[in-house]
Protein backbone atom coordinates (compact mmCIF):
# COMPACT_ATOMS: atom_id res chain seq x y z
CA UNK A 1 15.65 -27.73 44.87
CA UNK A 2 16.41 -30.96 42.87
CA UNK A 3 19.70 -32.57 43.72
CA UNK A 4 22.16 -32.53 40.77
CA UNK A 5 22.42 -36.95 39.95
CA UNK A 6 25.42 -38.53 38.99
CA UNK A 7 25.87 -39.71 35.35
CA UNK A 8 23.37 -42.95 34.72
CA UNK A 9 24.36 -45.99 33.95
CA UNK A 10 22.38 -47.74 31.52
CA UNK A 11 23.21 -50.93 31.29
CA UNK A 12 24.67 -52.87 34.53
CA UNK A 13 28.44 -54.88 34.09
CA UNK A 14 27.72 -58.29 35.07
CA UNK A 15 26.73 -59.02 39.04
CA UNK A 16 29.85 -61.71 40.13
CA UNK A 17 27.99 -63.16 43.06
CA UNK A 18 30.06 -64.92 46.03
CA UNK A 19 30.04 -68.64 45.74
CA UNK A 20 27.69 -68.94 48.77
CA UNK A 21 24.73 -67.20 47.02
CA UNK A 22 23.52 -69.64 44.67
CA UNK A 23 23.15 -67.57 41.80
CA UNK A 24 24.03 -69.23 38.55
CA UNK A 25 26.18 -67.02 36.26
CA UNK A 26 24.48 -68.43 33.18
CA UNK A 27 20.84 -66.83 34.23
CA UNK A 28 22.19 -63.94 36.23
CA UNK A 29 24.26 -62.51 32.98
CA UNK A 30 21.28 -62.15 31.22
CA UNK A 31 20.10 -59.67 33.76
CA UNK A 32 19.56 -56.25 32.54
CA UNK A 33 19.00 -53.56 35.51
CA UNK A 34 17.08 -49.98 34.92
CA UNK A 35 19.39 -46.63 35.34
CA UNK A 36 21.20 -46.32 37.82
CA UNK A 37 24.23 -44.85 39.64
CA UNK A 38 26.20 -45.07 42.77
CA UNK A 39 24.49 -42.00 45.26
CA UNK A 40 20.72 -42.65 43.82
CA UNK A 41 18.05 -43.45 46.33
CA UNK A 42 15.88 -46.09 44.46
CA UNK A 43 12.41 -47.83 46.23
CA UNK A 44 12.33 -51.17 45.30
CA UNK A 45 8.09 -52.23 45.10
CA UNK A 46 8.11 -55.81 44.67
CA UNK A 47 4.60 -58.04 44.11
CA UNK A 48 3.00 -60.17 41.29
CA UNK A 49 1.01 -57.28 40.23
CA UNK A 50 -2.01 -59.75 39.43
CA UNK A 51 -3.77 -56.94 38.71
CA UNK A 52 -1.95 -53.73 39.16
CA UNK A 53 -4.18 -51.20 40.31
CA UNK A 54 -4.46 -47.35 41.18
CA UNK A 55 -3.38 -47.98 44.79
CA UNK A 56 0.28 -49.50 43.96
CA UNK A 57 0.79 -46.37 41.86
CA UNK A 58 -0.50 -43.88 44.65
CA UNK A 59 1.46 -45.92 47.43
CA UNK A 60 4.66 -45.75 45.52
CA UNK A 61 3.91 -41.96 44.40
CA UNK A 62 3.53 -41.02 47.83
CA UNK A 63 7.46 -42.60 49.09
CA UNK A 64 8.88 -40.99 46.25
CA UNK A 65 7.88 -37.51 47.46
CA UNK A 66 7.97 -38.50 51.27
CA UNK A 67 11.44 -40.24 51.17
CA UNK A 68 12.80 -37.90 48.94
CA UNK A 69 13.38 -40.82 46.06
CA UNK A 70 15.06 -40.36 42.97
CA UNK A 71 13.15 -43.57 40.85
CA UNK A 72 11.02 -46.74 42.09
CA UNK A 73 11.61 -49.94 40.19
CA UNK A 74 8.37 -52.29 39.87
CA UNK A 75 9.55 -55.39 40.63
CA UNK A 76 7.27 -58.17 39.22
CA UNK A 77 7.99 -61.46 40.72
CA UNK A 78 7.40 -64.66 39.10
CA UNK A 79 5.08 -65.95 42.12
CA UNK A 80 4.68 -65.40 45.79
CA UNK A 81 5.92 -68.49 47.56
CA UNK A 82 3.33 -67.93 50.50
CA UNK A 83 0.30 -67.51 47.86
CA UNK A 84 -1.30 -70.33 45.54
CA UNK A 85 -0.49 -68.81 42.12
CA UNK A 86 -1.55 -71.72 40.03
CA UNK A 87 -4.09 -69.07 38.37
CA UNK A 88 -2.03 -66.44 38.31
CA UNK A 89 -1.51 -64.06 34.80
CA UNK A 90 1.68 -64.95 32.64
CA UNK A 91 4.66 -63.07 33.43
CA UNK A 92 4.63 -60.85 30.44
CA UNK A 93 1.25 -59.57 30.62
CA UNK A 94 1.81 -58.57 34.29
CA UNK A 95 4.97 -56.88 32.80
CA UNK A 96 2.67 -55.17 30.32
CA UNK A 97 0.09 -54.38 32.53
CA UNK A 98 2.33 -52.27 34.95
CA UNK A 99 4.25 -50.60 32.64
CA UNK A 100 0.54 -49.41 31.14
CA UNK A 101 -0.43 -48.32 34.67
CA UNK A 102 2.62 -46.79 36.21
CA UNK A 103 3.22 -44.31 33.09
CA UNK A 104 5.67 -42.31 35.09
CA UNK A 105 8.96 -41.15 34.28
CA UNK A 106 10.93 -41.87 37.60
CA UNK A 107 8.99 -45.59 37.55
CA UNK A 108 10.84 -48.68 36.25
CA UNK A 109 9.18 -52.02 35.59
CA UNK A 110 11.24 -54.60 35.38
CA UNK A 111 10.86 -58.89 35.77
CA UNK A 112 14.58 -59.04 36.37
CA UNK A 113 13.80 -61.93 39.73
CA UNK A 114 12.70 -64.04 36.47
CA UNK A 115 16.41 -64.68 35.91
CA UNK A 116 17.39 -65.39 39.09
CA UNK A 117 17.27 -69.11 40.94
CA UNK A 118 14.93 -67.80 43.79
CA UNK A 119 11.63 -65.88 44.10
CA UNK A 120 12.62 -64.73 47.76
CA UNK A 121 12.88 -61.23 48.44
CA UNK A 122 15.75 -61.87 50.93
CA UNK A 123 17.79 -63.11 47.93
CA UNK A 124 16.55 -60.51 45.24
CA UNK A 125 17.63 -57.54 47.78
CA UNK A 126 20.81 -59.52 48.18
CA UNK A 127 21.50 -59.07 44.76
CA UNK A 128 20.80 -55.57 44.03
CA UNK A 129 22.95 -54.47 47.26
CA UNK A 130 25.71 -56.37 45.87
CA UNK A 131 25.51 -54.87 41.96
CA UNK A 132 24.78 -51.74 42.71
CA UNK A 133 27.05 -50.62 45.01
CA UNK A 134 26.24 -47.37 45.73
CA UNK A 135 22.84 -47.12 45.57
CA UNK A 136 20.91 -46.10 48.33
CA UNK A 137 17.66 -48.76 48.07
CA UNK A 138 14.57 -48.60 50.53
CA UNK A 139 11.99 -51.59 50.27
CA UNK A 140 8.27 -50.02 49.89
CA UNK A 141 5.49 -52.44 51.31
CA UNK A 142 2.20 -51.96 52.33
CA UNK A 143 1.08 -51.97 55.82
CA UNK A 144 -0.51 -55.62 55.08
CA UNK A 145 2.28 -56.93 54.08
CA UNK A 146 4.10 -55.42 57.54
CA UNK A 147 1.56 -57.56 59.42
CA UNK A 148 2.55 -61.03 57.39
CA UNK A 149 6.41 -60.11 57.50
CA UNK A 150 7.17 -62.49 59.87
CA UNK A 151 6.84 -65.43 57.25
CA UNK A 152 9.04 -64.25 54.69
CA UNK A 153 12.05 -66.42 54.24
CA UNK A 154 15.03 -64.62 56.31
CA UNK A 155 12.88 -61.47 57.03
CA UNK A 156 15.04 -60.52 59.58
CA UNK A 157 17.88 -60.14 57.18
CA UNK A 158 16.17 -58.59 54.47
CA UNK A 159 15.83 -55.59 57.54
CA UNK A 160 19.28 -55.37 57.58
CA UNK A 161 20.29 -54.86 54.08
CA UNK A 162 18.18 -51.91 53.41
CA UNK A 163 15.74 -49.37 55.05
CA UNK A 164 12.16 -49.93 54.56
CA UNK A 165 8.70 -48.43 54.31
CA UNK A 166 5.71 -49.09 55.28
CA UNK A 167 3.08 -47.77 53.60
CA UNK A 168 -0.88 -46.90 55.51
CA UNK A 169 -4.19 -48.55 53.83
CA UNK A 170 -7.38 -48.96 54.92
CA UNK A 171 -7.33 -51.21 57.52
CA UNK A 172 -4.33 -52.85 58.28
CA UNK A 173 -2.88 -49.33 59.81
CA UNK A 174 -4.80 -50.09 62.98
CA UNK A 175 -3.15 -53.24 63.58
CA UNK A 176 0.03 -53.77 61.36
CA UNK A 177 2.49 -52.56 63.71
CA UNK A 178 1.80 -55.13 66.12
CA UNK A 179 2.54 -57.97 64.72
CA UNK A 180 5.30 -60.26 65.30
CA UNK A 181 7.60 -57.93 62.49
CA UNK A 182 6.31 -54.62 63.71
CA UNK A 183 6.99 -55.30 67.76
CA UNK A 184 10.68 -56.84 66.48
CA UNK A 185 11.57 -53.88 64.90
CA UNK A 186 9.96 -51.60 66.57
CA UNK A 187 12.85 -49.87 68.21
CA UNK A 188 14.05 -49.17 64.51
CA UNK A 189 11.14 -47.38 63.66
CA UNK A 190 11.94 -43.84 62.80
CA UNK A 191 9.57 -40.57 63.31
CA UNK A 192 7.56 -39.44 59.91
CA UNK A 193 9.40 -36.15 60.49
CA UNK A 194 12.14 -37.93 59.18
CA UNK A 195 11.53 -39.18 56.15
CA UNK A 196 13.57 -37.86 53.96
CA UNK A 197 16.99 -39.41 55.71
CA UNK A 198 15.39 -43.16 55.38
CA UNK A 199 17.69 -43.87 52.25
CA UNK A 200 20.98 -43.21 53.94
CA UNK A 201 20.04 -44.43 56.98
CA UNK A 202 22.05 -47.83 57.86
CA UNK A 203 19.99 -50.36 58.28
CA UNK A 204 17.80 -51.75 60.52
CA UNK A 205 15.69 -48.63 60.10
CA UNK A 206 11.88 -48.19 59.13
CA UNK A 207 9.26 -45.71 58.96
CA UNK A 208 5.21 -45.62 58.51
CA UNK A 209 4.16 -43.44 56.34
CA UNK A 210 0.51 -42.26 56.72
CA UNK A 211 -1.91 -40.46 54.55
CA UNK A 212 -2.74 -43.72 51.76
CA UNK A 213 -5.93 -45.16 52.86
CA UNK A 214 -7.65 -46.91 49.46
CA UNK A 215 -8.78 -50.02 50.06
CA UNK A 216 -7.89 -51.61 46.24
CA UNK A 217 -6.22 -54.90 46.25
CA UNK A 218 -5.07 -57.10 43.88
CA UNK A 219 -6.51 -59.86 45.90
CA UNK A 220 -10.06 -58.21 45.61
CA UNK A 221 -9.46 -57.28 42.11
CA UNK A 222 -8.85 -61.15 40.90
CA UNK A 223 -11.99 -61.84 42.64
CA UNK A 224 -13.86 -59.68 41.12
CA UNK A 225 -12.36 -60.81 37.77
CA UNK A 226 -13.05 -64.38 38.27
CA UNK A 227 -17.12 -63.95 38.91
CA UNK A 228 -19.28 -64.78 36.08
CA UNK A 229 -20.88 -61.84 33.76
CA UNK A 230 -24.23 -61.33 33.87
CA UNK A 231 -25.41 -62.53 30.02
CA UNK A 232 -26.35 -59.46 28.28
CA UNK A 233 -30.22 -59.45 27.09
């Protein structure tokens, strides 16, 4: 049985950050959110989406039903601070790109981190816990990006403003969890069985969700793109 949703809101009042922060009012009022409204449970799928492929799609498919989620927002980041992106697509195109691919009704694509003063996930969760007060956000990554967690700036933190999962892929599910994020957090870990509390959970709390194992990566996919044709006879 679907769960009767609060009235939407479709366009967010403006986001008065704390002085702390570092967000500049001028940038940040510019800022316009997908739906959304205080008792949702939203997955936030962050990445440069250089290309989007079949697997980002599936992975976020697959926490929507699992956790129980009312919408996933695509969130397409200007650039990865721990990747060279000196090559990497314009912003708009990306944009384009995953709106093309995603094609679902409960999926929002949005470039919003473009207006804000800092490509870190720490401070782009930050500012969606803040806004949207209300809203019950989980942070989808893949199990690859469980292994690397470790280096993101103020990882720790970004733990304890919202739930997260992990999602399986080939591979990295045999050795993601124990890394240097997966043994720190590892008490937090919750059973599959689960799932469906993660959103209201109060964070630190994470689960692993199995059954995605395609091996597609963006990564891959750019290498791919970047080999020369074969001239045509």
């Amino acid at each position: 049985m679907n769960r009767e949703l609060p009235p939407v809101r479709s366009a967010a009042p403006p986001f008065s950050a704390p002085a702390n922060q570092g967000w500049k009012t001028a940038s940040t009022a510019r800022i316009v959110l997908p739906p959304y409204a205080p008792g949702m449970r939203i997955g936030l799928f962050g990445g440069t989406f250089d290309p989007p492929h079949a697997a980002h799609r599936a992975a976020c498919l697959l926490a929507m039903r699992r956790l129980g989620l009312d919408r996933v927002w695509w969130l397409v980041t200007p650039g990865n601070p721990l990747k060279d992106t000196r090559d990497l697509a314009p912003l708009r195109d990306r944009v384009a790109a995953a709106r093309a691919l995603a094609h679902h009704p409960r999926i929002d694509v949005t470039d919003f981190e473009s207006h804000l003063p800092s490509a870190y996930t720490y401070k782009t969760v930050s500012y969606l816990v803040q806004r949207c007060a209300g809203v019950h956000f989980v942070w989808i990554m893949g199990a690859d990006n469980l292994r690397s967690f470790h280096r993101w700036q103020r990882w720790r933190g970004i733990a304890e403003l919202v739930p997260i999962a992990v999602i399986d892929r080939l591979g990295p599910s045999l050795y993601a969890g124990a890394g240097a994020a997966g043994q720190a957090l590892a008490r937090f870990r919750i059973p599959e069985s689960a799932a469906k509390g993660l959103a209201a959970r109060k964070p630190p709390a994470w689960i692993y969700l199995h059954g995605l194992k395609s091996p597609l990566s963006s990564t891959a996919l750019r290498a791919a793109r970047a080999l020369p044709r074969p001239a045509r006879p």
